[in-house]
C-alpha atoms as a PDB file:
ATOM      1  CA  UNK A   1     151.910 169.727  75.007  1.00  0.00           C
ATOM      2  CA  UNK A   2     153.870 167.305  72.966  1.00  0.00           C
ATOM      3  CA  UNK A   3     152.303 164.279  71.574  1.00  0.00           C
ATOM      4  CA  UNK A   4     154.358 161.878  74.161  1.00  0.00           C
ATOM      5  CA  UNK A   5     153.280 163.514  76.876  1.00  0.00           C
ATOM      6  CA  UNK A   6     149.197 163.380  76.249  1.00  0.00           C
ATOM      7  CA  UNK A   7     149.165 160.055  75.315  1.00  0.00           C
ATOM      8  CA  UNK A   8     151.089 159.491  78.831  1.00  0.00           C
ATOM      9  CA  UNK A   9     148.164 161.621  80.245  1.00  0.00           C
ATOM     10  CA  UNK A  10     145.852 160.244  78.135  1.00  0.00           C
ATOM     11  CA  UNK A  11     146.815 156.661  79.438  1.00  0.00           C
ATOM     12  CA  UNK A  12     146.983 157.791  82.943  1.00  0.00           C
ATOM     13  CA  UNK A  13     144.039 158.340  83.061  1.00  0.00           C
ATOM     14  CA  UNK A  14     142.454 155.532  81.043  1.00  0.00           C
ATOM     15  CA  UNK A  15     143.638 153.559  83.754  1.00  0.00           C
ATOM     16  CA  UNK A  16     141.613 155.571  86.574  1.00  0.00           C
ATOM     17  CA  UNK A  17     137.908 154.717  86.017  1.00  0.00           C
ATOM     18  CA  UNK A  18     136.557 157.600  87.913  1.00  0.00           C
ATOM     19  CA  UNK A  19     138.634 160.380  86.032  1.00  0.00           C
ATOM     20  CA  UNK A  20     138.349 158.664  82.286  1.00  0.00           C
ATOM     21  CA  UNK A  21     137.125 159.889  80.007  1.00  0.00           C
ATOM     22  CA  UNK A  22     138.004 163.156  80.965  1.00  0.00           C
ATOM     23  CA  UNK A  23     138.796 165.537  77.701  1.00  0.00           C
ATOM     24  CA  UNK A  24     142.479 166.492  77.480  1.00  0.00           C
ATOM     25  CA  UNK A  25     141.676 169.554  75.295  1.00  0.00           C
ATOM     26  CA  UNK A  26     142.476 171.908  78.152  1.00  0.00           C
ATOM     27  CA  UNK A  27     145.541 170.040  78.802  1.00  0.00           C
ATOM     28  CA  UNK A  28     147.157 170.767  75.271  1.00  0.00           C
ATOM     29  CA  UNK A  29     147.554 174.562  75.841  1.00  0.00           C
ATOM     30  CA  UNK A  30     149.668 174.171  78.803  1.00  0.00           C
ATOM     31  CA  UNK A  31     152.979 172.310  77.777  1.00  0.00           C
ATOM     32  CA  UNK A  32     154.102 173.843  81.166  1.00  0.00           C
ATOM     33  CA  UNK A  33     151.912 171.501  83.345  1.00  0.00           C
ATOM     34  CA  UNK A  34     153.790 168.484  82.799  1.00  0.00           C
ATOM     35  CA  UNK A  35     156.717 168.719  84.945  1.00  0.00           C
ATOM     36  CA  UNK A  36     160.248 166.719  84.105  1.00  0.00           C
ATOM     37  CA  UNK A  37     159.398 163.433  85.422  1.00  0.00           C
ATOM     38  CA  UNK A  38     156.052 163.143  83.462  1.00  0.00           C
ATOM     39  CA  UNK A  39     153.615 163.244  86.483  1.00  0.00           C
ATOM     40  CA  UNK A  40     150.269 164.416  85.164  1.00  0.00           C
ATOM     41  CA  UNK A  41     149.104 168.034  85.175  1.00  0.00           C
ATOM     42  CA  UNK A  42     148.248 169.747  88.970  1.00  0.00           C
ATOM     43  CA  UNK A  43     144.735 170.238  87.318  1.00  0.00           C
ATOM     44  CA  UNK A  44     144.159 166.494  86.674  1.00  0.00           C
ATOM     45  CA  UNK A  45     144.819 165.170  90.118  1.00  0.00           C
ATOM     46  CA  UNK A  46     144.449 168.243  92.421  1.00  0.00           C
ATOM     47  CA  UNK A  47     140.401 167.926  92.525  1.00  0.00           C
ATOM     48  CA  UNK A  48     140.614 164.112  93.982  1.00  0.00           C
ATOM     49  CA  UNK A  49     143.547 164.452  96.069  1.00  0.00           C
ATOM     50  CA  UNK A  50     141.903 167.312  98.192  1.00  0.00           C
ATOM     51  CA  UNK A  51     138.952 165.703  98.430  1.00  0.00           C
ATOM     52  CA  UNK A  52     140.846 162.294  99.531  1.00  0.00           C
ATOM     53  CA  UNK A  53     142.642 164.671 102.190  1.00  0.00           C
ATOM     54  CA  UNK A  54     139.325 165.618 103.225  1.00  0.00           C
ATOM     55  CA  UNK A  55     137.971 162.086 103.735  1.00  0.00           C
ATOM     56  CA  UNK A  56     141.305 161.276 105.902  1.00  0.00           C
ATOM     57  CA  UNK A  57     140.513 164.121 107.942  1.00  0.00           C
ATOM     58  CA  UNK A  58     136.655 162.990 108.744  1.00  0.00           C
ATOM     59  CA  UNK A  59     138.262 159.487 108.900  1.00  0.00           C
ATOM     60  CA  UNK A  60     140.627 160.306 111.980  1.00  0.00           C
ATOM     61  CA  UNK A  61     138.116 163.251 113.184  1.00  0.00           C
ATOM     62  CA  UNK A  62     135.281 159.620 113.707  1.00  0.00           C
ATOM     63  CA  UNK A  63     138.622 157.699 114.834  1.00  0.00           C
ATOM     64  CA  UNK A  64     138.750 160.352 117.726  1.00  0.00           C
ATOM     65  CA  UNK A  65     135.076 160.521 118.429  1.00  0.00           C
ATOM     66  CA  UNK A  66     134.677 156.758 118.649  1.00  0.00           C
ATOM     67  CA  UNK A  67     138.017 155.761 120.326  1.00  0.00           C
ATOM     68  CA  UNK A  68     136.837 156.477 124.010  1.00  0.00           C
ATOM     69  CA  UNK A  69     134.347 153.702 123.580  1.00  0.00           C
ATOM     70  CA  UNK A  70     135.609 151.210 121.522  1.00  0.00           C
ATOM     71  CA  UNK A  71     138.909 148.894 121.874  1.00  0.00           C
ATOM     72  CA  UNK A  72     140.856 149.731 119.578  1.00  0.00           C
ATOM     73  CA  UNK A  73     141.328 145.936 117.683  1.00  0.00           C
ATOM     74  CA  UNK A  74     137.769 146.559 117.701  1.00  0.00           C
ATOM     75  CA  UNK A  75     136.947 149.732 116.372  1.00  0.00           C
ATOM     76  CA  UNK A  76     140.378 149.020 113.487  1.00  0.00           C
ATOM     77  CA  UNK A  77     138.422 145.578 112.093  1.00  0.00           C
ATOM     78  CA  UNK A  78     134.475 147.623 111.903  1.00  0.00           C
ATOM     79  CA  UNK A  79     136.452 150.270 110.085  1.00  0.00           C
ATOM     80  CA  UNK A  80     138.085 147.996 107.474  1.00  0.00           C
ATOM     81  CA  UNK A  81     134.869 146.073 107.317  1.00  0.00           C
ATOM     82  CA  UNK A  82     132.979 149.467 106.086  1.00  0.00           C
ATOM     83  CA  UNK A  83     135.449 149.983 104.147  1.00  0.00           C
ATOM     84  CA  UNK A  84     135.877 146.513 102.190  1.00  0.00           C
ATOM     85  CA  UNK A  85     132.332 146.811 101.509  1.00  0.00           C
ATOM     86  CA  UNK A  86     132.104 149.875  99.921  1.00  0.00           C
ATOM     87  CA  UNK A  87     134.792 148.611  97.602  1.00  0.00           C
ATOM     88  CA  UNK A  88     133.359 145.993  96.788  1.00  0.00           C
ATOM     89  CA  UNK A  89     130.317 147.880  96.189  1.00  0.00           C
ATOM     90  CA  UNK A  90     132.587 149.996  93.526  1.00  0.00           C
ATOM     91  CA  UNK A  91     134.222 147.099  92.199  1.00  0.00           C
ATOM     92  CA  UNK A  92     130.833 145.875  91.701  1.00  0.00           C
ATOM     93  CA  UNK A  93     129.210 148.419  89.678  1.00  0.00           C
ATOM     94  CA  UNK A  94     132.747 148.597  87.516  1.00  0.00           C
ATOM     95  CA  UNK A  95     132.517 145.277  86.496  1.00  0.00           C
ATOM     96  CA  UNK A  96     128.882 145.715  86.140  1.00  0.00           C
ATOM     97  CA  UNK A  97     129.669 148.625  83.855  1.00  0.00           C
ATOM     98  CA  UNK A  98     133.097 147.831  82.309  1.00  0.00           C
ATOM     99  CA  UNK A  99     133.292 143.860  82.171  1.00  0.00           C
ATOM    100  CA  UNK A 100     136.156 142.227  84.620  1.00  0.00           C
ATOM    101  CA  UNK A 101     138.492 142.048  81.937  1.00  0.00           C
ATOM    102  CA  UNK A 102     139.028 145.969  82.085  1.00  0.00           C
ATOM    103  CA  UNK A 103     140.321 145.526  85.653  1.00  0.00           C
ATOM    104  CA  UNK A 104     143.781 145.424  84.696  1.00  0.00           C
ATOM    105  CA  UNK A 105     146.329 143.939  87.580  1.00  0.00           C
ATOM    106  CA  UNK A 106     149.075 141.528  88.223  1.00  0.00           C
ATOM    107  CA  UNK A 107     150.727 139.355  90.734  1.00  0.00           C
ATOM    108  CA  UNK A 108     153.055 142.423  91.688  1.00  0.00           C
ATOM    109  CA  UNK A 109     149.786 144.940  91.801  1.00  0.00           C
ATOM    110  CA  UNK A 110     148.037 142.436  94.793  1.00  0.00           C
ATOM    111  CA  UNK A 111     151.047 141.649  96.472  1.00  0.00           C
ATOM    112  CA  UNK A 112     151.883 145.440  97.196  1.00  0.00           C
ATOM    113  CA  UNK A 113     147.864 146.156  97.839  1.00  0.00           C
ATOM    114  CA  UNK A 114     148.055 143.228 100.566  1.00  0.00           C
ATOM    115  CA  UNK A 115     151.260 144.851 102.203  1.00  0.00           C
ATOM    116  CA  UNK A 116     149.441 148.031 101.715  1.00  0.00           C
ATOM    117  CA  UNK A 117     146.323 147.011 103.716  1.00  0.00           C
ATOM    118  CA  UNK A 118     148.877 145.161 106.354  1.00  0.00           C
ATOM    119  CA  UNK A 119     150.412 149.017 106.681  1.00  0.00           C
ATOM    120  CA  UNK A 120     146.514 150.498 106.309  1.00  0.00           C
ATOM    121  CA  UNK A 121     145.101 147.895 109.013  1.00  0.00           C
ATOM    122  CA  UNK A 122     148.085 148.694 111.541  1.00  0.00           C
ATOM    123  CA  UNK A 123     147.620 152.504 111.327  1.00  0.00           C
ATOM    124  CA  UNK A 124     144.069 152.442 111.706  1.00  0.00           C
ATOM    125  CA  UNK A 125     144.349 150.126 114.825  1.00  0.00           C
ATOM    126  CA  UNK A 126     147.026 152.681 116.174  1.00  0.00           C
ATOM    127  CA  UNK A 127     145.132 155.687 115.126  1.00  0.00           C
ATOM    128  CA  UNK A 128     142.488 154.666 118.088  1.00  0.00           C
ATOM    129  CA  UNK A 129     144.998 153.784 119.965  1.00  0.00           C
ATOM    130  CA  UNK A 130     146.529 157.222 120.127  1.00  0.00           C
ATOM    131  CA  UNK A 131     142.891 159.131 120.091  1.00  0.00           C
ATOM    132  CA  UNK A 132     142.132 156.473 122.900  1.00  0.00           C
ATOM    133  CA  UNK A 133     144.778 158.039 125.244  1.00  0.00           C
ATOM    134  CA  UNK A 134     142.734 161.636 125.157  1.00  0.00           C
ATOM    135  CA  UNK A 135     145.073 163.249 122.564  1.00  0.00           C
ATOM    136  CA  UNK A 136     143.499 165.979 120.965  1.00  0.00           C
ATOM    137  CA  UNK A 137     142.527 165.480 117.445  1.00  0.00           C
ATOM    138  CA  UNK A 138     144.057 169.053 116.406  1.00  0.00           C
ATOM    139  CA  UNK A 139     147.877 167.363 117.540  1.00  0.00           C
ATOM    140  CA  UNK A 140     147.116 163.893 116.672  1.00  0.00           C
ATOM    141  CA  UNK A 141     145.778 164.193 113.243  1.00  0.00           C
ATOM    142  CA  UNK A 142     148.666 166.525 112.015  1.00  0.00           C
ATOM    143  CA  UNK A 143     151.005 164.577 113.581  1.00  0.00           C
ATOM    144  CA  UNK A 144     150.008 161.122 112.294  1.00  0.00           C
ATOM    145  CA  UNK A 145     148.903 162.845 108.617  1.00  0.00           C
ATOM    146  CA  UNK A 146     152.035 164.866 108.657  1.00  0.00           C
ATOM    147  CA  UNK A 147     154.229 162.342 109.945  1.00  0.00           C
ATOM    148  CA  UNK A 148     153.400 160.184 106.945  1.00  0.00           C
ATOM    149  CA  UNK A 149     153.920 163.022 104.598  1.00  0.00           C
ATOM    150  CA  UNK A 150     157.653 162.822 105.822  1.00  0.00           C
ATOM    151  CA  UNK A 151     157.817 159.218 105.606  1.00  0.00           C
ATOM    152  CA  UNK A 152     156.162 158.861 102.208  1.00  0.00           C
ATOM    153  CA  UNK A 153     158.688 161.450 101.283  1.00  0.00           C
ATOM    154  CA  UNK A 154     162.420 159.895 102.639  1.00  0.00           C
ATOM    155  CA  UNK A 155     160.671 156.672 101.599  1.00  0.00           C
ATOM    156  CA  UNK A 156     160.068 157.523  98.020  1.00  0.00           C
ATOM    157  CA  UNK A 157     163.330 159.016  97.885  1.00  0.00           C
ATOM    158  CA  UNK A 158     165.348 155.987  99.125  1.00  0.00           C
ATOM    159  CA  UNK A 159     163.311 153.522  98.185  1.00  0.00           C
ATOM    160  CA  UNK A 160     161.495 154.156  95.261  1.00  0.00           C
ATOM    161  CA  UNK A 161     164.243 156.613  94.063  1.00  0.00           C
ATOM    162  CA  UNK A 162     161.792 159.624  93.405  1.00  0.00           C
ATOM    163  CA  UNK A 163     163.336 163.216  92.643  1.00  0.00           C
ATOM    164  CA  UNK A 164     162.321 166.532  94.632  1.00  0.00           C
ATOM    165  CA  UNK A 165     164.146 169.711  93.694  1.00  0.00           C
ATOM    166  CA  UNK A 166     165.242 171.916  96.278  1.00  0.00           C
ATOM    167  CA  UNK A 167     161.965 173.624  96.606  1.00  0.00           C
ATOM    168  CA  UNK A 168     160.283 170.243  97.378  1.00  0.00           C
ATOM    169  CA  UNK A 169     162.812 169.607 100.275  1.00  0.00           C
ATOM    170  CA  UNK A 170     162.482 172.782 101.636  1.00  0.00           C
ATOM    171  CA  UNK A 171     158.279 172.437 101.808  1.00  0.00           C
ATOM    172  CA  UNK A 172     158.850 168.657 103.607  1.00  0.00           C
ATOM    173  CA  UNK A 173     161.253 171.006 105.880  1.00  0.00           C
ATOM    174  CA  UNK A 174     158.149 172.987 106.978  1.00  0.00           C
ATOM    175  CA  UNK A 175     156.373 170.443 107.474  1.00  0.00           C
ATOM    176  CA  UNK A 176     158.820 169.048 109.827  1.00  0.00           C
ATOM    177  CA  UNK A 177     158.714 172.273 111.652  1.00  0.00           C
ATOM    178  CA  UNK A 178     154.884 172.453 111.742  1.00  0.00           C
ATOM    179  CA  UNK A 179     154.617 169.109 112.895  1.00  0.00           C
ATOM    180  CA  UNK A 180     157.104 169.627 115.779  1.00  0.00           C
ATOM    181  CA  UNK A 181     154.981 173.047 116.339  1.00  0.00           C
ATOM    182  CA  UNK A 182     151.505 171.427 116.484  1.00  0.00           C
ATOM    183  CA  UNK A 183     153.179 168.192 118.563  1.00  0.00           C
ATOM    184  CA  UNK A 184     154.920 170.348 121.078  1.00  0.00           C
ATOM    185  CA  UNK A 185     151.862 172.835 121.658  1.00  0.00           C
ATOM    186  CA  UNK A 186     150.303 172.136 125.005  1.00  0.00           C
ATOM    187  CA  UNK A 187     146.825 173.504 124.534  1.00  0.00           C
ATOM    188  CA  UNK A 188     144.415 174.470 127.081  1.00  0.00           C
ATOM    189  CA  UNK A 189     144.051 177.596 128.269  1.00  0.00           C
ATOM    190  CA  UNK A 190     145.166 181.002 126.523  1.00  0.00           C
ATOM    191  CA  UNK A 191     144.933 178.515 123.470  1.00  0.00           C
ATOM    192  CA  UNK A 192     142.385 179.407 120.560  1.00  0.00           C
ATOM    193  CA  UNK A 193     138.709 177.599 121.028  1.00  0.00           C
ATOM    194  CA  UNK A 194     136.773 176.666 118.384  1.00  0.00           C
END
């Protein structure tokens, strides 16, 4: 890989404390994993992002086991509660480890996180909401994760003027389909059981 492009990496990934660190030996034989606009190597970000999709999927698999029982409001404020305590529990041990002047941010970085927990809070709330009503998890949860796939794509594209070649359009296109396939599927019996 060129020189450019691992220092890129190399700062990428300074800037994430739980992948720093990392050696970028392995990266250096494979000019080919850096694609045209610079995003870090498949192999650098592949190993947290699956396991991140995992943790949504337990996170709307409790949403549906809890929603029956809980209001919604309810159930949306316990959830960010856990949540803002295990990271501050993070943040803790960081600056424990690290010193507070290695958390790097700016007026622009917390005004976009608070808009981003505005968006977070709402979809959580609505996420019991929609389990609440008795729709089965294997619909909702593709649906809702899905659904934001396409969003997060046409948004990033319009609004934060991202690039996808052809190939990339034609995957958000079966995802599209799937969705409308898992949406539209009424379940019960003849259906596969688990």
């Amino acid at each position: 890989a060129s020189a450019s492009s691992l220092e890129r990496i190399a700062a990428l990934s300074e800037k994430s404390p739980l992948i720093s660190g990392r050696s970028l030996q392995a990266l250096e034989s494979n000019d080919e994993s850096i694609n045209a606009m610079g995003s870090p190597p498949l192999l650098l970000w592949i190993g947290p992002a699956l396991f991140c999709a995992l943790m949504y999927a337990l996170y709307n698999i409790f949403i549906k086991k809890g929603s029956a029982s809980i209001h919604p409001v309810l159930g949306g404020v316990i959830l960010q509660f856990i949540a803002a305590i295990l990271g501050c529990l993070l943040l803790s041990i960081l600056v424990v480890k690290d010193g507070w002047e290695e958390m790097n941010y700016d007026s622009s970085g917390v005004f976009w996180a608070i808009w981003a927990g505005v968006a977070v809070g709402a979809a959580e709330i609505l996420s019991f909401v929609v389990s609440g009503m008795g729709v089965q998890s294997m619909q909702s949860i593709p649906i809702i994760i899905g659904g934001s796939v396409l969003f997060g794509t046409v948004l990033g594209f319009t609004i934060l003027h991202e690039v996808l070649t052809y190939r990339g359009w034609f995957g958000v296109s079966l995802i599209a389909v799937g969705i409308g396939l898992v949406g539209t599927d009424p379940g019960g019996a003849g259906g596969i059981h688990g």
